[in-house]
PDB file of N, CA and C in Angstrom:
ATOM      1  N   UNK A   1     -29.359  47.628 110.617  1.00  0.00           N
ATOM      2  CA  UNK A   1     -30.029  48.768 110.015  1.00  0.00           C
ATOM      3  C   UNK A   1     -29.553  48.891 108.568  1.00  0.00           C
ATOM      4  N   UNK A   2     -30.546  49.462 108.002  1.00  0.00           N
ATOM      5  CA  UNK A   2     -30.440  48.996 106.403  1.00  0.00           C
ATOM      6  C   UNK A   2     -29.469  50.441 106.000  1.00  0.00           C
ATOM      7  N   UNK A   3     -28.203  50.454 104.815  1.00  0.00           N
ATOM      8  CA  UNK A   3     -27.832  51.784 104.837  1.00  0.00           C
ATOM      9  C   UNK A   3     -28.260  52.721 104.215  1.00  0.00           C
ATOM     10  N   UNK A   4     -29.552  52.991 103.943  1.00  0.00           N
ATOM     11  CA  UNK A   4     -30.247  53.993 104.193  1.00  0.00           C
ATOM     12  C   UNK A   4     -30.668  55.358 104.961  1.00  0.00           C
ATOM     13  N   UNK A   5     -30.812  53.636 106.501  1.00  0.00           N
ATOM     14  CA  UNK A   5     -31.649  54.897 106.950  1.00  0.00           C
ATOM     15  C   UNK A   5     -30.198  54.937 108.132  1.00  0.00           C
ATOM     16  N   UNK A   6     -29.106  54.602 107.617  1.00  0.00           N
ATOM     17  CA  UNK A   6     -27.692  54.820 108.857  1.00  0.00           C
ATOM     18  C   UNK A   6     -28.353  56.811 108.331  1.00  0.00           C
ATOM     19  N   UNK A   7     -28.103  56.793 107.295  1.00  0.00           N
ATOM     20  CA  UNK A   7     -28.288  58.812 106.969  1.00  0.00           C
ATOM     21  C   UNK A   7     -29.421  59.537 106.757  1.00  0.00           C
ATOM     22  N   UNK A   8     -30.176  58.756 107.563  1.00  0.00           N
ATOM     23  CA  UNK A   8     -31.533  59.464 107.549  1.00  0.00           C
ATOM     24  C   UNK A   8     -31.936  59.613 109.027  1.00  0.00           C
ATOM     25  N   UNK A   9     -32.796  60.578 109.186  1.00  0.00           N
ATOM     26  CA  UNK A   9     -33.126  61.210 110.360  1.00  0.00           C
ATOM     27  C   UNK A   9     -34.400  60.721 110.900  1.00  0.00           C
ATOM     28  N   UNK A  10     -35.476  60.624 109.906  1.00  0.00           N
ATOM     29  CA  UNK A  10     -36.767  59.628 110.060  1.00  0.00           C
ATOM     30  C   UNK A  10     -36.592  58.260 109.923  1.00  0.00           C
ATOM     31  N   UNK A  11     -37.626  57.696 110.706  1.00  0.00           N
ATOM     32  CA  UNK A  11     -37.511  56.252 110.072  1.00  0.00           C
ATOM     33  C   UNK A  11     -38.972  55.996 108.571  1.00  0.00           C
ATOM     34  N   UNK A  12     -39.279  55.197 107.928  1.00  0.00           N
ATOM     35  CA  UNK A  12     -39.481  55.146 106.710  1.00  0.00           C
ATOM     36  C   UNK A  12     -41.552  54.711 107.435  1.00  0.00           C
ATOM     37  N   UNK A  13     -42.056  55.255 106.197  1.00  0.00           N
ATOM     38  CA  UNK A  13     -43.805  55.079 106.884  1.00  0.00           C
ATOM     39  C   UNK A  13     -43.991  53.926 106.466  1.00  0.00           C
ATOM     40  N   UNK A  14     -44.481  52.889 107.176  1.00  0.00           N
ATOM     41  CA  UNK A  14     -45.463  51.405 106.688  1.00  0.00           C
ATOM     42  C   UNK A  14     -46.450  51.503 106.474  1.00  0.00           C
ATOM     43  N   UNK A  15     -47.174  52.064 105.279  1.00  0.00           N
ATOM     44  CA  UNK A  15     -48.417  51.924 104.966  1.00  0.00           C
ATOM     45  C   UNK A  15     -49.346  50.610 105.083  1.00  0.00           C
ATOM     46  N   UNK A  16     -50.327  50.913 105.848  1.00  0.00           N
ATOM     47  CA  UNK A  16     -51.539  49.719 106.026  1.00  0.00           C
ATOM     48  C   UNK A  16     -51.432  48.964 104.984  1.00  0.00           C
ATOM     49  N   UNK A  17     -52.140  49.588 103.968  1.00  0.00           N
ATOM     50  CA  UNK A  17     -52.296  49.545 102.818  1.00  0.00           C
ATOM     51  C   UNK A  17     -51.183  48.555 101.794  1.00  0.00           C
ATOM     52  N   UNK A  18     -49.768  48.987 102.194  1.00  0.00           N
ATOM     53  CA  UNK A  18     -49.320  47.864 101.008  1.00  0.00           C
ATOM     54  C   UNK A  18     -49.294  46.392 101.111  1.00  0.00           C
ATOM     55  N   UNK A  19     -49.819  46.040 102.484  1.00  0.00           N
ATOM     56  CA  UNK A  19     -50.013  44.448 102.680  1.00  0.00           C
ATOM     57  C   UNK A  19     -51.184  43.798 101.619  1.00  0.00           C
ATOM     58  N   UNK A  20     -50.659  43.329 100.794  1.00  0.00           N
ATOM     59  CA  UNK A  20     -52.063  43.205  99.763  1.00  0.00           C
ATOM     60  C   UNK A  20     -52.143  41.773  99.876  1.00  0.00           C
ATOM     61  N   UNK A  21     -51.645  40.832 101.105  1.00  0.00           N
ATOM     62  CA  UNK A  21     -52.114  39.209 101.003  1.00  0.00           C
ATOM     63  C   UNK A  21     -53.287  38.806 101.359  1.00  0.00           C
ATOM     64  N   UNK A  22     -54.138  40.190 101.171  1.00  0.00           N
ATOM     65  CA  UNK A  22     -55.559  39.425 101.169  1.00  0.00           C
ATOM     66  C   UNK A  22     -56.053  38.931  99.848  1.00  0.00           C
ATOM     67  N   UNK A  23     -54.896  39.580  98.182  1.00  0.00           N
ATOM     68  CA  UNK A  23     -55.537  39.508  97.314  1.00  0.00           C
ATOM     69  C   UNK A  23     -55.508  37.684  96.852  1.00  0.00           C
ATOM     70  N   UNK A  24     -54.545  37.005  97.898  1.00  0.00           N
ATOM     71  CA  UNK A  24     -54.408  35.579  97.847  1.00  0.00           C
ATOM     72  C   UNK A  24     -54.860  34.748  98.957  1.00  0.00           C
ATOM     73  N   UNK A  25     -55.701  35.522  99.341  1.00  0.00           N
ATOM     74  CA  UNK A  25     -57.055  34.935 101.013  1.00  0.00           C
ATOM     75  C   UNK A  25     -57.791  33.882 100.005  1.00  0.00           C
ATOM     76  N   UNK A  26     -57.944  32.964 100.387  1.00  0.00           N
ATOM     77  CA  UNK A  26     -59.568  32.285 100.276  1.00  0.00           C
ATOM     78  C   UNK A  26     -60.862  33.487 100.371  1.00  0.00           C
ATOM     79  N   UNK A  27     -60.788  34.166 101.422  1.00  0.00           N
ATOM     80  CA  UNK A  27     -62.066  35.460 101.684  1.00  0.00           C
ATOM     81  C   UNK A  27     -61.669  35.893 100.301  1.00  0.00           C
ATOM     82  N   UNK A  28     -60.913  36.460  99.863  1.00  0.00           N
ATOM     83  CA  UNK A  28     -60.712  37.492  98.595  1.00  0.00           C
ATOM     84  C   UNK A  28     -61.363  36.591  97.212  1.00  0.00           C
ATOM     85  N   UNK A  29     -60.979  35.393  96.895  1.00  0.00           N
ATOM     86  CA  UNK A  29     -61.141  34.660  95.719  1.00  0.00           C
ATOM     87  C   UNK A  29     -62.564  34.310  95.883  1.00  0.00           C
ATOM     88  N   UNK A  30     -63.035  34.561  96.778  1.00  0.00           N
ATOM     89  CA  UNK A  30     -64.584  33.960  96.940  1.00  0.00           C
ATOM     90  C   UNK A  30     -65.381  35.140  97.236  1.00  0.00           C
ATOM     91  N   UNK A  31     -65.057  36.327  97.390  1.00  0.00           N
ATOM     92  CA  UNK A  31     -65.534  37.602  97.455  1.00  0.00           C
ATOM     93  C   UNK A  31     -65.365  38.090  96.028  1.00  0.00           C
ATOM     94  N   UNK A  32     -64.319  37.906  95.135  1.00  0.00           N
ATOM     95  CA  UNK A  32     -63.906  38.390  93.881  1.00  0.00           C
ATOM     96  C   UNK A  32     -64.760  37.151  92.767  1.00  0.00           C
ATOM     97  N   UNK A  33     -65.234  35.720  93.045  1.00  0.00           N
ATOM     98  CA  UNK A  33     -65.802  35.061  92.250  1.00  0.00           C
ATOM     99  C   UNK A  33     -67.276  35.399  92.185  1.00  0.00           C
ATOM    100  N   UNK A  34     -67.698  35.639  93.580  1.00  0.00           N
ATOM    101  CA  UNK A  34     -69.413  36.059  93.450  1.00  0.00           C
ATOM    102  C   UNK A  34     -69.190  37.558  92.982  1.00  0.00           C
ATOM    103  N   UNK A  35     -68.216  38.633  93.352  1.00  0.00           N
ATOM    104  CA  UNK A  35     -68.946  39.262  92.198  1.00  0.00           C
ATOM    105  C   UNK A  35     -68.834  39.436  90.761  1.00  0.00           C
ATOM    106  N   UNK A  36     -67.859  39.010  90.352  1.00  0.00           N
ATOM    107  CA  UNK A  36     -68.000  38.703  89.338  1.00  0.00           C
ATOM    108  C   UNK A  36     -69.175  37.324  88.430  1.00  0.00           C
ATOM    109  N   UNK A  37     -69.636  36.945  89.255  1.00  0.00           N
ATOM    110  CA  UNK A  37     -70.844  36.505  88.874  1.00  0.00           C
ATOM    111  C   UNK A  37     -72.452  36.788  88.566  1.00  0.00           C
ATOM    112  N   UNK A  38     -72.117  37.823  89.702  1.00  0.00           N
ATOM    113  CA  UNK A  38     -73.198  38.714  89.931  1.00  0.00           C
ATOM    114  C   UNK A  38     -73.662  39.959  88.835  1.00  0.00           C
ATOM    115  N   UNK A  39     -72.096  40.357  88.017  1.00  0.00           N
ATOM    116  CA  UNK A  39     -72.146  40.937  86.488  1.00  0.00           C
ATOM    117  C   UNK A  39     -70.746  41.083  86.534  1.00  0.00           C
ATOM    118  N   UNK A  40     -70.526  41.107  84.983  1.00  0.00           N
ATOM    119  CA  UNK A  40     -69.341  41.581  84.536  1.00  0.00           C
ATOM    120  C   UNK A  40     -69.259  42.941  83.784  1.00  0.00           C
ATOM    121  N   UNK A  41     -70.173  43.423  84.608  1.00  0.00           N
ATOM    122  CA  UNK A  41     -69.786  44.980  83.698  1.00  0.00           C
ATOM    123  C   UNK A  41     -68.836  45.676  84.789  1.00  0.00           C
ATOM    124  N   UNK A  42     -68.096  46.421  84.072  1.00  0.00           N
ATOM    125  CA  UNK A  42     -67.096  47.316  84.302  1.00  0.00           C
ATOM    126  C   UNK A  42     -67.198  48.325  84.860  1.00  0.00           C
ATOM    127  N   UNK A  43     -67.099  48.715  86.463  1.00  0.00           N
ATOM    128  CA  UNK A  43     -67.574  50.137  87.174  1.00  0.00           C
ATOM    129  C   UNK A  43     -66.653  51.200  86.236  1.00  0.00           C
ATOM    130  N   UNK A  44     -65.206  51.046  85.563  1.00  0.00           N
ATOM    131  CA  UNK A  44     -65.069  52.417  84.818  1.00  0.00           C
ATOM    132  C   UNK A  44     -65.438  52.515  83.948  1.00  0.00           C
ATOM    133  N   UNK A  45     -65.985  51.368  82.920  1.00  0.00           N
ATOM    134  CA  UNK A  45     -65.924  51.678  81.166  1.00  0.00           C
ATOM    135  C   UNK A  45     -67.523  51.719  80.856  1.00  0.00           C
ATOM    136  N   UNK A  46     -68.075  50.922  82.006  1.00  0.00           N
ATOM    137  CA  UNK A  46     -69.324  50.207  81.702  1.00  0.00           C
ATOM    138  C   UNK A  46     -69.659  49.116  80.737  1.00  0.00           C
ATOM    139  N   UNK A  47     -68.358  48.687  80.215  1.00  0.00           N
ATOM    140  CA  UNK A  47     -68.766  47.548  79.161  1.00  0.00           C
ATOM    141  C   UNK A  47     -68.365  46.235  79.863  1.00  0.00           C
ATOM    142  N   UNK A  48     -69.218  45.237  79.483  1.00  0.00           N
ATOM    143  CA  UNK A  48     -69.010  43.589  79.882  1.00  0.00           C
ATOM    144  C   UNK A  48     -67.951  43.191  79.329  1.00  0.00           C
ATOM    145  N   UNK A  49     -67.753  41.816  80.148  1.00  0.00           N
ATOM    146  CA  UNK A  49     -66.420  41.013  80.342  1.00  0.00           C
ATOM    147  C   UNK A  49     -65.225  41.496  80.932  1.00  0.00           C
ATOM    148  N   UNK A  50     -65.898  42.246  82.646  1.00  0.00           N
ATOM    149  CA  UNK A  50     -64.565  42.222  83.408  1.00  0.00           C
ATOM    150  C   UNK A  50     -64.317  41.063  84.099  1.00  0.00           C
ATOM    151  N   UNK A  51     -63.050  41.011  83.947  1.00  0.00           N
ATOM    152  CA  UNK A  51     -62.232  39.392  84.606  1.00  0.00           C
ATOM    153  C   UNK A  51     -61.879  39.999  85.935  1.00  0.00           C
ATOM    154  N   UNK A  52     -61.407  40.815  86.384  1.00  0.00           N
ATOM    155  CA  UNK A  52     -61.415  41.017  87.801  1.00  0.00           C
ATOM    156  C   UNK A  52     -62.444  41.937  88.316  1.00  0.00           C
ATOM    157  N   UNK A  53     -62.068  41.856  89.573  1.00  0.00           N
ATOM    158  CA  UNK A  53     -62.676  42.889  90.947  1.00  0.00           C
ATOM    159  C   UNK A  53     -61.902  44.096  91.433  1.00  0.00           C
ATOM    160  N   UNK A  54     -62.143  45.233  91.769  1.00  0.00           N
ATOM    161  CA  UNK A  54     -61.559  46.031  92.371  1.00  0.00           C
ATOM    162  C   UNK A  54     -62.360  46.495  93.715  1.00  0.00           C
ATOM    163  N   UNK A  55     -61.389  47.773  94.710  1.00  0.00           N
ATOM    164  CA  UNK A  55     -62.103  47.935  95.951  1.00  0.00           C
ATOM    165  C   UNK A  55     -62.892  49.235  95.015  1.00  0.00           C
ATOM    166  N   UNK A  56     -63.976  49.583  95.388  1.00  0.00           N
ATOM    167  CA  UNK A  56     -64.357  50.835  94.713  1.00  0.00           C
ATOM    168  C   UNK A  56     -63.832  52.422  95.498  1.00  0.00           C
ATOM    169  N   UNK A  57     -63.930  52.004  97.260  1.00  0.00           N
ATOM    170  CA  UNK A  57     -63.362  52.915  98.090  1.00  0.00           C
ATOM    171  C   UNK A  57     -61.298  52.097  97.986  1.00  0.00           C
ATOM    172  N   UNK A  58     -60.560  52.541  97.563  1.00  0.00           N
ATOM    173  CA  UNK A  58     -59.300  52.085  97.684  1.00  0.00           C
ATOM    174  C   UNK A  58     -58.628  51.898  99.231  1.00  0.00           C
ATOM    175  N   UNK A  59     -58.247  50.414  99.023  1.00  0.00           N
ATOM    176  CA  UNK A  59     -58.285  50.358 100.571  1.00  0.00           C
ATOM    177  C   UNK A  59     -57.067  51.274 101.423  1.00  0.00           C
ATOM    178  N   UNK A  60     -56.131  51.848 100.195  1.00  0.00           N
ATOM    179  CA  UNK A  60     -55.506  52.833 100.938  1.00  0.00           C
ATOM    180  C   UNK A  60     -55.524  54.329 101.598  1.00  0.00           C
ATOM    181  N   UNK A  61     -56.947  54.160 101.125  1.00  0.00           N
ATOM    182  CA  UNK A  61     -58.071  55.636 101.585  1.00  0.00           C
ATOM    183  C   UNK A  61     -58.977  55.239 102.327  1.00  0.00           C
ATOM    184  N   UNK A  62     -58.776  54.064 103.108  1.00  0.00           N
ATOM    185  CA  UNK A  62     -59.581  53.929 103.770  1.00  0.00           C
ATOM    186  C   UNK A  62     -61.077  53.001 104.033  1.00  0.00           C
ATOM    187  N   UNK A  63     -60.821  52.153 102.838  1.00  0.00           N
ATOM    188  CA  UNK A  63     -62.048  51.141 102.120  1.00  0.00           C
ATOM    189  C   UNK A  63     -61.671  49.832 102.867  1.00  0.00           C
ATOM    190  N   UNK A  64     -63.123  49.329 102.948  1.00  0.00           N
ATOM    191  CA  UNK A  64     -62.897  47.889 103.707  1.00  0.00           C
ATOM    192  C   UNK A  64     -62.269  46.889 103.009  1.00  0.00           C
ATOM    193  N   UNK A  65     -61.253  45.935 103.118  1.00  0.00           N
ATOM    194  CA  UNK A  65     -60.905  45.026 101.981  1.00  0.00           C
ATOM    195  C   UNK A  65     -61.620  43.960 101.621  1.00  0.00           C
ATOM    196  N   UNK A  66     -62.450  43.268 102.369  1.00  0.00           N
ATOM    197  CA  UNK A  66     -63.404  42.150 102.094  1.00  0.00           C
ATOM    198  C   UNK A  66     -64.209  42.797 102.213  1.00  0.00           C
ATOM    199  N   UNK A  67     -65.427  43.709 102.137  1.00  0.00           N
ATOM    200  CA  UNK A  67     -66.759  43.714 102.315  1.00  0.00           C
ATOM    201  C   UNK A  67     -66.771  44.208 100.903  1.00  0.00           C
ATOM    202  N   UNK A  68     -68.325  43.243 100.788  1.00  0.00           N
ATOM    203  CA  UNK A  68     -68.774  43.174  99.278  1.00  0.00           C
ATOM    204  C   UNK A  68     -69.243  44.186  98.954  1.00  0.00           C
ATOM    205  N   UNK A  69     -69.675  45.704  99.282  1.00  0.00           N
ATOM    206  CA  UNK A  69     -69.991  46.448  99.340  1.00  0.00           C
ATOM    207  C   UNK A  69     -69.272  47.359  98.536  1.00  0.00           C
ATOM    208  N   UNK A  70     -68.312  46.963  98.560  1.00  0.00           N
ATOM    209  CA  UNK A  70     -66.850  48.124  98.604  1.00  0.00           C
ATOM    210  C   UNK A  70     -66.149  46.923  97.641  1.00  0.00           C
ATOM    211  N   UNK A  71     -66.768  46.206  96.382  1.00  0.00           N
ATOM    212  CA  UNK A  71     -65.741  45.644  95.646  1.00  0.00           C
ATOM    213  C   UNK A  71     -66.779  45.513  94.335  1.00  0.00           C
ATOM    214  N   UNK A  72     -66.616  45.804  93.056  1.00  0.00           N
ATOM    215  CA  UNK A  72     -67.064  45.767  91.855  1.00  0.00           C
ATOM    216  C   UNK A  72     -66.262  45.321  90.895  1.00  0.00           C
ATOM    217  N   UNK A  73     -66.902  44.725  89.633  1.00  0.00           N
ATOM    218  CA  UNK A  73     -65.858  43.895  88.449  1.00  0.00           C
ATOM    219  C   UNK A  73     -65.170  45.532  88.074  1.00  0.00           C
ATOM    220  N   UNK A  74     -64.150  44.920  87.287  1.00  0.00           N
ATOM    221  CA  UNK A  74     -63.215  45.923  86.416  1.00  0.00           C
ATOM    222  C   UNK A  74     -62.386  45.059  85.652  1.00  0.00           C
ATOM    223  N   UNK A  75     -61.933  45.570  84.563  1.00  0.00           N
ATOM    224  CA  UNK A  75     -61.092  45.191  83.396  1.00  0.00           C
ATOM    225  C   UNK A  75     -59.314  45.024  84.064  1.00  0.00           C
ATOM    226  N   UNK A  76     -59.140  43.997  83.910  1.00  0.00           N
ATOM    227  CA  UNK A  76     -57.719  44.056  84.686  1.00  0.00           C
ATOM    228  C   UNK A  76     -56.552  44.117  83.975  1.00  0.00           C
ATOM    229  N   UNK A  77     -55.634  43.155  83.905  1.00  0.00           N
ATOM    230  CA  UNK A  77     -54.627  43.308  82.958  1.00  0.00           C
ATOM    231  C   UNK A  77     -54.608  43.353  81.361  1.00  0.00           C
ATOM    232  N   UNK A  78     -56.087  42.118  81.256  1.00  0.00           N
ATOM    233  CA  UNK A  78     -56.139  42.114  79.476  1.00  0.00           C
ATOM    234  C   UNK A  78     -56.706  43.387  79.143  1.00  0.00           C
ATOM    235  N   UNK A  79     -57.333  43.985  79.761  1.00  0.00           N
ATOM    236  CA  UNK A  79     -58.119  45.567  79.460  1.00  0.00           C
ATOM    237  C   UNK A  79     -59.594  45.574  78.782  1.00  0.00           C
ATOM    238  N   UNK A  80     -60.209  46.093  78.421  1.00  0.00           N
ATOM    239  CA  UNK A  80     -61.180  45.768  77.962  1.00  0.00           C
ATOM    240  C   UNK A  80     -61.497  45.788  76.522  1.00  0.00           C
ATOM    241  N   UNK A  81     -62.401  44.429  75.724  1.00  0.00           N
ATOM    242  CA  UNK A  81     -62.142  44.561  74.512  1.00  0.00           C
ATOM    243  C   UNK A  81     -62.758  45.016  73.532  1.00  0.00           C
ATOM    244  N   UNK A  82     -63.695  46.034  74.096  1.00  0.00           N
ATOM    245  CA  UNK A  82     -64.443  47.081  73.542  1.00  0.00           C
ATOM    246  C   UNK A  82     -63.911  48.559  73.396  1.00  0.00           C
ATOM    247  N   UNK A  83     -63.480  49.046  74.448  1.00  0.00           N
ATOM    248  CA  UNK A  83     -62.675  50.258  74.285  1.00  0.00           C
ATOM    249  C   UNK A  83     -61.437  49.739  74.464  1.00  0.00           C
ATOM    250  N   UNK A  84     -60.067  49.202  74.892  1.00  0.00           N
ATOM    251  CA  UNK A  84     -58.955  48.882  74.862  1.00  0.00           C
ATOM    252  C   UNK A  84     -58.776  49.750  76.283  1.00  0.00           C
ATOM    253  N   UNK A  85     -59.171  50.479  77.212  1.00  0.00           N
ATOM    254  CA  UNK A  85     -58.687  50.620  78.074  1.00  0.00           C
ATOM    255  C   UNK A  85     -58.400  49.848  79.414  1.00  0.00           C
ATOM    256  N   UNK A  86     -57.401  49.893  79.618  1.00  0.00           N
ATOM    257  CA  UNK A  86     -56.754  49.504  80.941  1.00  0.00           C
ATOM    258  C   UNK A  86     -57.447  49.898  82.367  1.00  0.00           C
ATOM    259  N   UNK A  87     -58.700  49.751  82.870  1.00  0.00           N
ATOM    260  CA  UNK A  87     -59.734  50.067  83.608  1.00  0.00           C
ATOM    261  C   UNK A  87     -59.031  50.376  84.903  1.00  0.00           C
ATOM    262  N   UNK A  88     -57.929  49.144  85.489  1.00  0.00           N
ATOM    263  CA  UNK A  88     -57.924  48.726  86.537  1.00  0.00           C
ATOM    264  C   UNK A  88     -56.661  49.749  86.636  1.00  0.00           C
ATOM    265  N   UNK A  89     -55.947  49.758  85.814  1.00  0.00           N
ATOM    266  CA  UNK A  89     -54.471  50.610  86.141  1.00  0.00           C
ATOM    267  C   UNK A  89     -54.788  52.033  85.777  1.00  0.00           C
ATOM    268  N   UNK A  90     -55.898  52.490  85.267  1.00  0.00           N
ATOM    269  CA  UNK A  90     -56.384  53.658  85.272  1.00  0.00           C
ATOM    270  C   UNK A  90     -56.578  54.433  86.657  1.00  0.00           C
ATOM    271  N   UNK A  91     -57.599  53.522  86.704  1.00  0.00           N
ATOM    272  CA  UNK A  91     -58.280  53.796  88.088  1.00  0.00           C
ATOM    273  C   UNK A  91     -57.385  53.652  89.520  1.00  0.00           C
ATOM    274  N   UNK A  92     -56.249  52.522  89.164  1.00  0.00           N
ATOM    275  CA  UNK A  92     -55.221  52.996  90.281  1.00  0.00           C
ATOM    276  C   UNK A  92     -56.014  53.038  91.652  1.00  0.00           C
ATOM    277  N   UNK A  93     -55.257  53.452  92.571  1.00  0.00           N
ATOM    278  CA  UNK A  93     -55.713  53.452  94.007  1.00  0.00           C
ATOM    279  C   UNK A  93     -56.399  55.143  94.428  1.00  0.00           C
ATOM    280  N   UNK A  94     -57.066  55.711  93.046  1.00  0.00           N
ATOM    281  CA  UNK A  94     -57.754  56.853  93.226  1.00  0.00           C
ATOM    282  C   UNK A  94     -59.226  56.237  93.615  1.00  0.00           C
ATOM    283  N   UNK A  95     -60.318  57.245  94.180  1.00  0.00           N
ATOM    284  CA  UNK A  95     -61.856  56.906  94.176  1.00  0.00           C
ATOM    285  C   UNK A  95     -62.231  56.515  93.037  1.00  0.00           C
ATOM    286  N   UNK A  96     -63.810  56.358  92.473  1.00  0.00           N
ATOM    287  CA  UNK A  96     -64.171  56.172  91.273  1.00  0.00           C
ATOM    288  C   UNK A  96     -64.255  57.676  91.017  1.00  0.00           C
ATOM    289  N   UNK A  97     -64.816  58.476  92.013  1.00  0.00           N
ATOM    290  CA  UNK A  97     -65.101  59.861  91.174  1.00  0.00           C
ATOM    291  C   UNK A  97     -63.837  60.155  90.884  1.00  0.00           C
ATOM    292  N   UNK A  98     -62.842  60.312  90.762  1.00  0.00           N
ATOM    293  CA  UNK A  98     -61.655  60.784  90.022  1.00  0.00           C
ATOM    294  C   UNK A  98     -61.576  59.919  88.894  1.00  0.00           C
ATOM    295  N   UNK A  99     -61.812  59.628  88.187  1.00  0.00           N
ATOM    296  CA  UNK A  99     -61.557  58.197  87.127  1.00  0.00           C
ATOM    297  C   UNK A  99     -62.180  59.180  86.504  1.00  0.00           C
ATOM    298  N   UNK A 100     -61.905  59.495  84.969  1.00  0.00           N
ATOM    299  CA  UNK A 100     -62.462  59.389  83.924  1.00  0.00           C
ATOM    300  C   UNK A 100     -63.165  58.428  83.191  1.00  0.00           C
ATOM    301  N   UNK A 101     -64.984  58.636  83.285  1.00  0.00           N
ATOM    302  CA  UNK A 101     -65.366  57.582  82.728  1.00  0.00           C
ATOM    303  C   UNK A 101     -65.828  57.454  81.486  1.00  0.00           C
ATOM    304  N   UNK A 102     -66.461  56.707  80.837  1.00  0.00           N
ATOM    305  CA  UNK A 102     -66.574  56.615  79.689  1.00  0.00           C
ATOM    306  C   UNK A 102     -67.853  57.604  79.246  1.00  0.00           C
ATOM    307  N   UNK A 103     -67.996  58.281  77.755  1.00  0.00           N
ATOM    308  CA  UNK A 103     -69.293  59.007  77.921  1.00  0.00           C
ATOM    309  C   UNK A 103     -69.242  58.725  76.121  1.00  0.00           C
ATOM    310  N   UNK A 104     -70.916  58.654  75.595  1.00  0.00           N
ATOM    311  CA  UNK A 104     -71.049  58.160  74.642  1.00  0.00           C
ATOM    312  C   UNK A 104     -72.248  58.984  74.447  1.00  0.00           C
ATOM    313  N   UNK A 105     -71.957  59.818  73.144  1.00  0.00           N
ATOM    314  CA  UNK A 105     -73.207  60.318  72.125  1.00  0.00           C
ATOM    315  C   UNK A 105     -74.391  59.286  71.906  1.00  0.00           C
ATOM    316  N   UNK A 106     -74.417  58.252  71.906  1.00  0.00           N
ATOM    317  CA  UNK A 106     -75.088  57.497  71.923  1.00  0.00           C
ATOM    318  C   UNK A 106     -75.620  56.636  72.043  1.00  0.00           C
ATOM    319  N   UNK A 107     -76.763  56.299  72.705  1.00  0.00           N
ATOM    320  CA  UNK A 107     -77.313  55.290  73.786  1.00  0.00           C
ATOM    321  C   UNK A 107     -77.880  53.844  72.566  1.00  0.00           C
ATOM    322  N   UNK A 108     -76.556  53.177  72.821  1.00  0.00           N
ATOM    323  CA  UNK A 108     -77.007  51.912  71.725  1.00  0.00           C
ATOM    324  C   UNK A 108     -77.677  51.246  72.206  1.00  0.00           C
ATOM    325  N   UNK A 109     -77.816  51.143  73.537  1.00  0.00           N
ATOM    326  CA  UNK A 109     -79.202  50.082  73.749  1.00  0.00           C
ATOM    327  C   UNK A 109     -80.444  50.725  73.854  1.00  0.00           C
ATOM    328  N   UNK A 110     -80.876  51.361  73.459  1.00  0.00           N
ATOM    329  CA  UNK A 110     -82.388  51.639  73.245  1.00  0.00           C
ATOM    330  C   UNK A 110     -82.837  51.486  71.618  1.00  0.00           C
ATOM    331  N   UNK A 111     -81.562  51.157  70.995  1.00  0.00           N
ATOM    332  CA  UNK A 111     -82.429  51.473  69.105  1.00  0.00           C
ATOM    333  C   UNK A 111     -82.434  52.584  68.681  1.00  0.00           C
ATOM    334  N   UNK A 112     -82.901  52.314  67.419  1.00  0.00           N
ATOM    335  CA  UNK A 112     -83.276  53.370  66.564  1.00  0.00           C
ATOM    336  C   UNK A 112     -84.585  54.403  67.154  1.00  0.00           C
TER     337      UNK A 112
END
């Protein structure tokens, strides 16, 4: 017994959730390549060239870990190089509706 928990009264919670060796599955790299093929826009920023995938439901709330349903591009460690934000460590293991997303006076793709 670790000496910890010799002075502790509970024993310690195993979250589902922190087993993350699916993010080095074959299922994961081939679930994370089609969608990122499928677009690289960014579920927080909305701007192109996300290099990774995220779960959109966090699988520690309860989100499926392989179903494609439940996984969209996002800006990962390099961040994104339009706004500079950090998409993926933003967004953290909250929903999307908690994320602050991006909002813009103005709609550049329609023109003048």
């Amino acid at each position: 017994m670790p000496a910890w928990a010799a002075h502790s009264n509970t024993t310690p919670e195993v979250s589902v959730a922190t087993d993350r060796s699916e993010l080095t599955s074959y299922g994961w790299r081939q679930l994370r390549a089609r969608t990122l093929a499928e677009s690289d826009v960014c579920i927080v920023c909305g701007h192109g060239a996300a290099d990774s995938a995220d779960h959109v439901i966090p699988v520690s709330k309860g989100g499926a870990r392989l179903d494609p349903d439940n996984v969209a591009p996002i800006h990962g460690v390099a961040g994104c190089p339009v706004c500079l934000r950090k998409c993926n460590s933003e967004k953290g293991d909250r929903p999307l509706s908690d994320v602050v997303q991006l909002t813009c006076s103005v709609d550049w793709f329609t023109g003048p």
